[in-house]
C-alpha atoms as a PDB file:
ATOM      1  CA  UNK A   1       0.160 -18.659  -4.530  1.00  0.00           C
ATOM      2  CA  UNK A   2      -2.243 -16.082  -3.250  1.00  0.00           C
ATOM      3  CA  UNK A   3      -1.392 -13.401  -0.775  1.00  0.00           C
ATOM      4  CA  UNK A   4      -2.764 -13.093   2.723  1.00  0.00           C
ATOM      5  CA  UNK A   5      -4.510 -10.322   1.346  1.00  0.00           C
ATOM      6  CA  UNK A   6      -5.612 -11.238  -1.688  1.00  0.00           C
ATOM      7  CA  UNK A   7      -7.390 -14.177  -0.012  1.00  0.00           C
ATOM      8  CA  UNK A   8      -8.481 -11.611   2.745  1.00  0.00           C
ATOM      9  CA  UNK A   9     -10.127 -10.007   0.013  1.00  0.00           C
ATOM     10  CA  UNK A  10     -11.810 -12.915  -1.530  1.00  0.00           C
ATOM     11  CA  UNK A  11     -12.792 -14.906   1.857  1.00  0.00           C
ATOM     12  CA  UNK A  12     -13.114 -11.641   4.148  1.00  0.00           C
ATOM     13  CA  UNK A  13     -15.186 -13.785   7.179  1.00  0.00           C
ATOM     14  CA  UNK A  14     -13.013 -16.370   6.922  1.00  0.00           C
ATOM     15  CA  UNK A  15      -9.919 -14.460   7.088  1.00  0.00           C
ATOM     16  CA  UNK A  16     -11.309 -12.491  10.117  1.00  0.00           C
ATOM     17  CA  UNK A  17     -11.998 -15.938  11.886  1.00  0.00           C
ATOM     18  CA  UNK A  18      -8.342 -16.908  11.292  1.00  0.00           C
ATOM     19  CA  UNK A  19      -7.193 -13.404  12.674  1.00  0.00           C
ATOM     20  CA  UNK A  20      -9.124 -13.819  15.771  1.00  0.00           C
ATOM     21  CA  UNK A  21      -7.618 -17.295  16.528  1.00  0.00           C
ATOM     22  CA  UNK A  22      -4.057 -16.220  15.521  1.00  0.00           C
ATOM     23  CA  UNK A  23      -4.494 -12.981  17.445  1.00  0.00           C
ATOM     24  CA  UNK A  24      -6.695 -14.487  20.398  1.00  0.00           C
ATOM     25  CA  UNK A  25      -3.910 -13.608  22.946  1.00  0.00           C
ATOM     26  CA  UNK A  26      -2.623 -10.085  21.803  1.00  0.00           C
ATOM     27  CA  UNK A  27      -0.263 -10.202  19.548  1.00  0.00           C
ATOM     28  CA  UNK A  28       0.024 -13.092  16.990  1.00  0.00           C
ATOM     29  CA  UNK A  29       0.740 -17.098  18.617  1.00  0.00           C
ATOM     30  CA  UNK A  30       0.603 -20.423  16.558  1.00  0.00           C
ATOM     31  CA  UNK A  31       2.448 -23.423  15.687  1.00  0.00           C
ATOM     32  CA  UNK A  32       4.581 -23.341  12.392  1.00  0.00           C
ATOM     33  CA  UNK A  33       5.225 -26.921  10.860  1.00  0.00           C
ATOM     34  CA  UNK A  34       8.100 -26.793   8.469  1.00  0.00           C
ATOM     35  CA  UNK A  35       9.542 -29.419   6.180  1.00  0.00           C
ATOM     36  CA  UNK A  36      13.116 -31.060   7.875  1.00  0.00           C
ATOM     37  CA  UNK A  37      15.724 -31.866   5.207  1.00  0.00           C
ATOM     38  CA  UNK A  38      15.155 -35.275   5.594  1.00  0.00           C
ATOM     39  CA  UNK A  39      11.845 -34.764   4.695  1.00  0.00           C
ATOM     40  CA  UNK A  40       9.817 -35.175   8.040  1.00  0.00           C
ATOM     41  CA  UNK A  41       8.026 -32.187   9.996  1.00  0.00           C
ATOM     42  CA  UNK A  42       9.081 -29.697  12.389  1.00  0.00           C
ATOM     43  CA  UNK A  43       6.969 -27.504  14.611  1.00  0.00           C
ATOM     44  CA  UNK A  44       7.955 -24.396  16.476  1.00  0.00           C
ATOM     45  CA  UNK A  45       5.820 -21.865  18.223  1.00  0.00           C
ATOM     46  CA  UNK A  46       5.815 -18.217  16.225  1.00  0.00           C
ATOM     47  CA  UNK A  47       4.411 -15.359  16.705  1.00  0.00           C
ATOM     48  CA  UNK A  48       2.939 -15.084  13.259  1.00  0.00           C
ATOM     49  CA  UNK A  49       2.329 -10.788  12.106  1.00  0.00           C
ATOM     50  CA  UNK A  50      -1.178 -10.048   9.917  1.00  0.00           C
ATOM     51  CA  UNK A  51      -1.345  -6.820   8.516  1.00  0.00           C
ATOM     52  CA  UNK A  52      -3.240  -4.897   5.373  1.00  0.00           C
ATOM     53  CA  UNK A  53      -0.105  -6.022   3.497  1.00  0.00           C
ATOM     54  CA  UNK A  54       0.409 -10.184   4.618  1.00  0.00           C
ATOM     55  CA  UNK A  55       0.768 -12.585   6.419  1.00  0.00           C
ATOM     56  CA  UNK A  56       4.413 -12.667   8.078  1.00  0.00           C
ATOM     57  CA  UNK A  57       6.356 -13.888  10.492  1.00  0.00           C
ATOM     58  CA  UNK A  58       9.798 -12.668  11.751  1.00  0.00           C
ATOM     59  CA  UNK A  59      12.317 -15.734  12.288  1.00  0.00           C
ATOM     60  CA  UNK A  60      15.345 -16.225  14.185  1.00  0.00           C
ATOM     61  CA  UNK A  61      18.608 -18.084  13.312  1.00  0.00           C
ATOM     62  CA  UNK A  62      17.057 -21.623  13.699  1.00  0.00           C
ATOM     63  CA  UNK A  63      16.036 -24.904  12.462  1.00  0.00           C
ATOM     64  CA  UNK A  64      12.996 -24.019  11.394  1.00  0.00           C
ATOM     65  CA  UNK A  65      14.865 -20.768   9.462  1.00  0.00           C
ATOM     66  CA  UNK A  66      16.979 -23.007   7.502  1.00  0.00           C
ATOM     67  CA  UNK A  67      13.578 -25.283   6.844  1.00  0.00           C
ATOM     68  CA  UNK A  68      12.242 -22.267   5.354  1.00  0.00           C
ATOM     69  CA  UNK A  69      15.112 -20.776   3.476  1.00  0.00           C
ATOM     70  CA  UNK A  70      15.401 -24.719   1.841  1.00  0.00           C
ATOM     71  CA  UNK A  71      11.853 -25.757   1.173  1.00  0.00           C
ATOM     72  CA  UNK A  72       9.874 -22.647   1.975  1.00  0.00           C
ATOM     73  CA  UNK A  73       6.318 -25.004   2.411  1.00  0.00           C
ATOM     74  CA  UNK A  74       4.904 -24.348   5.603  1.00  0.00           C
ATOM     75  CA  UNK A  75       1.629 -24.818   7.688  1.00  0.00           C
ATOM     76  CA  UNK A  76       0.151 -22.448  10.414  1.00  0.00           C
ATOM     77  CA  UNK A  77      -1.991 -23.699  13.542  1.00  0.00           C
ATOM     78  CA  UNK A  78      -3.435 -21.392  15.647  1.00  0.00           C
ATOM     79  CA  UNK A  79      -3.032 -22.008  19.467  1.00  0.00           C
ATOM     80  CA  UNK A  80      -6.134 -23.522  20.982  1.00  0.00           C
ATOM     81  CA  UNK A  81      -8.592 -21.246  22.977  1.00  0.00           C
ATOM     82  CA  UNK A  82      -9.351 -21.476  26.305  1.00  0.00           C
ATOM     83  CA  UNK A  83     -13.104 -21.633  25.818  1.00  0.00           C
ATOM     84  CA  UNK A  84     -13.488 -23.767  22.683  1.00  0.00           C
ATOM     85  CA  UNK A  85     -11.776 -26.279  20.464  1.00  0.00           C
ATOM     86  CA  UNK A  86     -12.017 -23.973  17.473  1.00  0.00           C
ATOM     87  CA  UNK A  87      -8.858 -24.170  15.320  1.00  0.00           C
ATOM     88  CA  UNK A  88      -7.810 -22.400  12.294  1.00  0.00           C
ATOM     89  CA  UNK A  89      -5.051 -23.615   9.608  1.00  0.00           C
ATOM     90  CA  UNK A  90      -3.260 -21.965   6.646  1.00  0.00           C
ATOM     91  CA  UNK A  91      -0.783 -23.594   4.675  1.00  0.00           C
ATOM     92  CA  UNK A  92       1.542 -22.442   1.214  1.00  0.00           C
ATOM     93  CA  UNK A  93       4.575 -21.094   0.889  1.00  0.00           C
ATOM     94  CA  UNK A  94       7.344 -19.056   3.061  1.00  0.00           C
ATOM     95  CA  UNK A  95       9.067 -16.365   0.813  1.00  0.00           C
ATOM     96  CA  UNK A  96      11.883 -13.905   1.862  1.00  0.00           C
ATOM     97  CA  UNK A  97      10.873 -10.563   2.251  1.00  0.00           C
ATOM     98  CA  UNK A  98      14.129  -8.728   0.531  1.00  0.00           C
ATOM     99  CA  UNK A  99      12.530  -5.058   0.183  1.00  0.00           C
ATOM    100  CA  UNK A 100      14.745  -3.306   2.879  1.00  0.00           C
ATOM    101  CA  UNK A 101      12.156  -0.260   3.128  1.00  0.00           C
ATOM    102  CA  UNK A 102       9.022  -3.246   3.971  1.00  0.00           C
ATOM    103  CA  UNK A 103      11.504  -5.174   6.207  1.00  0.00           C
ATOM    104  CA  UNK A 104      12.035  -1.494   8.332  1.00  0.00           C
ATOM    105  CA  UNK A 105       8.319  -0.736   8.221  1.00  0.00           C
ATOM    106  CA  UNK A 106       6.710  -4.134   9.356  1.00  0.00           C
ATOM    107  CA  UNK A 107       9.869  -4.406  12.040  1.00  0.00           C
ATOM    108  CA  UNK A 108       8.917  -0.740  13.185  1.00  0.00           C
ATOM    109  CA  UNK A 109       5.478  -1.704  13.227  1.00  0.00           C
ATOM    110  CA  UNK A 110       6.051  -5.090  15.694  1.00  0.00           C
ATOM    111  CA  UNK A 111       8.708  -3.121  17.204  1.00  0.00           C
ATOM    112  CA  UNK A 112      10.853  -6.308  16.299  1.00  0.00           C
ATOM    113  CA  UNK A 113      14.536  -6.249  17.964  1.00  0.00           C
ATOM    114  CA  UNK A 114      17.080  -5.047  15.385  1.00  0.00           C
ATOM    115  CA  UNK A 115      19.856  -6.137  17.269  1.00  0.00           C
ATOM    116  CA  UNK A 116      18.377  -9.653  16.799  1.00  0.00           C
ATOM    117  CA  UNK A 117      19.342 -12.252  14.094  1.00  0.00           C
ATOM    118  CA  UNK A 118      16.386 -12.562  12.288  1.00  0.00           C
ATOM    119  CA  UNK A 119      14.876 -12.512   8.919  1.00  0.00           C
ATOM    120  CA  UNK A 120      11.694 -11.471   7.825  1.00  0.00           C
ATOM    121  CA  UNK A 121       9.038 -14.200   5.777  1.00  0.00           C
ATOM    122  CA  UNK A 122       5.826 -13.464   4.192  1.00  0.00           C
ATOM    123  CA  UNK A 123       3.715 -16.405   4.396  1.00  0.00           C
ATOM    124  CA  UNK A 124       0.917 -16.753   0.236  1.00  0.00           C
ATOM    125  CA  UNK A 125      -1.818 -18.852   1.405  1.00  0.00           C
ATOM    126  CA  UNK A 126      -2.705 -22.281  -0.604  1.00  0.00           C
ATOM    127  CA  UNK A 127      -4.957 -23.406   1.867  1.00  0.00           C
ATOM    128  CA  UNK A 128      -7.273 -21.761   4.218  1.00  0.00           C
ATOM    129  CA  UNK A 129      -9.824 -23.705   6.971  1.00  0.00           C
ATOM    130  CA  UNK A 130     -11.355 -22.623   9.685  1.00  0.00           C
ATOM    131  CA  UNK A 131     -13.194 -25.120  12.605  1.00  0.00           C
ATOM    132  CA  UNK A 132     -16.102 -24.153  15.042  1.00  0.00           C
ATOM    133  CA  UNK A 133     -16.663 -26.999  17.365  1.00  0.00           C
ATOM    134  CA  UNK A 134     -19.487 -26.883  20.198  1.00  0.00           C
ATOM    135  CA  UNK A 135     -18.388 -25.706  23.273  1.00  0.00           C
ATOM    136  CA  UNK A 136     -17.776 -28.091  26.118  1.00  0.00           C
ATOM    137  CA  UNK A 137     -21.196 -30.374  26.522  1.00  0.00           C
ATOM    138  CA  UNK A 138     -23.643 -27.548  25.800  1.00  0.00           C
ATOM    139  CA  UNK A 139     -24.780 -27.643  22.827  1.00  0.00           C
ATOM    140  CA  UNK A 140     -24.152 -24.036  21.888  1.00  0.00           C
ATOM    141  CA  UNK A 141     -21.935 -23.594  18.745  1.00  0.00           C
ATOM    142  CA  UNK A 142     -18.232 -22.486  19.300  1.00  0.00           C
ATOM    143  CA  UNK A 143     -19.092 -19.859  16.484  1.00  0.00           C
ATOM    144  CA  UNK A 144     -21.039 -18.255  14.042  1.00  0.00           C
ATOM    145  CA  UNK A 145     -20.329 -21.257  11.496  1.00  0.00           C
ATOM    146  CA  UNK A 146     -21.039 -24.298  14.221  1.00  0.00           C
ATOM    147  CA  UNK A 147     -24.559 -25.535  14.330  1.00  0.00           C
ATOM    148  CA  UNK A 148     -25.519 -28.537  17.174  1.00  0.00           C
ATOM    149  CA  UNK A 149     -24.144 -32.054  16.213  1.00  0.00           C
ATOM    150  CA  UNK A 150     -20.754 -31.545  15.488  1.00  0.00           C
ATOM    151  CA  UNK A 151     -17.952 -28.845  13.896  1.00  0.00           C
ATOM    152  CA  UNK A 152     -18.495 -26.735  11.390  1.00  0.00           C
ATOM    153  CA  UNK A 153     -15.652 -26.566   8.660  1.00  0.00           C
ATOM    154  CA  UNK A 154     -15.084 -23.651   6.126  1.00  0.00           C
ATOM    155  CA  UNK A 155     -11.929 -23.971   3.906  1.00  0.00           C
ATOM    156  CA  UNK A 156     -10.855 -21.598   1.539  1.00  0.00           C
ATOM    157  CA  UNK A 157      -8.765 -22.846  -2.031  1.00  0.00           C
ATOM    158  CA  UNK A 158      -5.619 -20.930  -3.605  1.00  0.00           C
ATOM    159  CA  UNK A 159      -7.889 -21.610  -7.451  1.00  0.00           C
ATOM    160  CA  UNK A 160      -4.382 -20.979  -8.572  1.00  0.00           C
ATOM    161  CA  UNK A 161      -2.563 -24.242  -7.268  1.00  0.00           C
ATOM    162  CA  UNK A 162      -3.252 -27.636  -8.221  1.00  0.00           C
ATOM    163  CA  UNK A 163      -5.951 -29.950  -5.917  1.00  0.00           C
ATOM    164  CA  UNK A 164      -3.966 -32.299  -4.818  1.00  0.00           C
ATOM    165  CA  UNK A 165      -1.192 -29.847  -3.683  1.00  0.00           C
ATOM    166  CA  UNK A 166      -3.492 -27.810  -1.898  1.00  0.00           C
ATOM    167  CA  UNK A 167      -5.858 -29.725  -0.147  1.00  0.00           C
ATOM    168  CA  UNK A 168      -5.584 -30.345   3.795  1.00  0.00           C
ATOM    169  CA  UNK A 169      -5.912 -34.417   4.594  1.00  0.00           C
ATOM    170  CA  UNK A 170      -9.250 -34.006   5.989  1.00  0.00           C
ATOM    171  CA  UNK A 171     -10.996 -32.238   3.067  1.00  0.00           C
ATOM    172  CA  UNK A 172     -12.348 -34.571   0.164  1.00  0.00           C
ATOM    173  CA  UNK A 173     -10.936 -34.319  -2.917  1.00  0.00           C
ATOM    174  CA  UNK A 174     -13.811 -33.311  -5.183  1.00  0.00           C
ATOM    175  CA  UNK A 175     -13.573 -29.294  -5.391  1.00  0.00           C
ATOM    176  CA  UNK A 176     -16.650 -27.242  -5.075  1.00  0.00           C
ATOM    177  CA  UNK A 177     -17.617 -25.114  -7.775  1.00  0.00           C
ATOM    178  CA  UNK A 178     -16.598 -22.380  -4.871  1.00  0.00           C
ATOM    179  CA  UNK A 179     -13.418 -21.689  -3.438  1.00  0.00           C
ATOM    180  CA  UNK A 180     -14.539 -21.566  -0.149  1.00  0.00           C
ATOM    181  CA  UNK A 181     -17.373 -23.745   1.495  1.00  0.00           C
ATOM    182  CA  UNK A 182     -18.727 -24.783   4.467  1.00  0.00           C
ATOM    183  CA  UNK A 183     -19.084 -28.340   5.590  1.00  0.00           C
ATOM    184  CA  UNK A 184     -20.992 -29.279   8.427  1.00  0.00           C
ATOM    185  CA  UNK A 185     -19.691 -32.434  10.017  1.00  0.00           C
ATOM    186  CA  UNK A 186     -21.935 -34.448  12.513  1.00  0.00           C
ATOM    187  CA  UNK A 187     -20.790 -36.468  15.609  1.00  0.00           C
ATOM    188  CA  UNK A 188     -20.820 -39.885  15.388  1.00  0.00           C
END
């Protein structure tokens, strides 16, 4: 399970792209998919928090708080843009964030409400992926990574957790020799 940061570190573009989508309205907005106890998903808007330190989100007293505190596995989707159908995904684990003195700083830093019942997760990243699509009927790439004919796909692999448990449904299974790559997918 790496760290926001440590795969920040390792996949800096990348990890800017996702910042930008996560961040695209001013302070962070996605969709959080967590795993129910009977097994099937949930998804809640968040207001996910990237910093030199993580990737966290604060959580309320909730569903999706109990989904985490049972079976921390969780995926993030960025909120689309008004311009483009970019998307960016990152998927691993949700893990309490006990330190008292971090919990004070990051809330100080968000200015999150303490008189709210929330608890603090930081988010290790398993998976990675960033899409550029073409923006609407011109032609002209959604992003640095999108060429003409169709999206442009880079996805970015914890090396530490197994294939199967890491990969999203619409990468192949073969591994690259990389840990990130870019796949450029034409329109049919």
């Amino acid at each position: 399970m790496a760290s926001w940061s440590d795969f920040a570190a390792d996949e800096p573009r990348l990890a800017d792209g996702i910042r930008v989508l996560l961040q695209q309205y001013g302070p962070g907005f996605g969709y959080l998919a967590t795993v129910r106890a009977d097994g099937g998903p949930r998804v809640h808007p968040v207001s996910p928090v990237i910093t030199d330190e993580g990737l966290f989100c604060f959580i309320i007293d909730s569903p999706k708080r109990r989904d985490l505190e049972r079976d921390g596995r969780y995926a993030l989707h960025s909120f689309p843009p008004e311009e483009s159908d970019d998307e960016a995904y990152v998927a691993g684990h949700a893990l309490p964030v006990t330190d008292p003195a971090r919990v004070a700083r990051l809330a100080q830093t968000v200015r999150a409400a303490p008189q709210v019942d929330w608890r603090l997760f930081e988010f290790t990243v398993d998976v990675a992926m960033l899409t550029h699509r073409e923006q609407h009927g011109t032609g002209v790439p959604g992003g640095s990574l999108g060429t003409p004919g169709g999206p442009a796909v880079q996805v970015w692999l914890d090396p530490h957790v197994p294939p199967a448990a890491a990969e999203p449904a619409a990468v192949p299974q073969a591994r690259p020799a990389r840990r990130s790559r870019e796949v450029q997918r034409t329109a049919a």
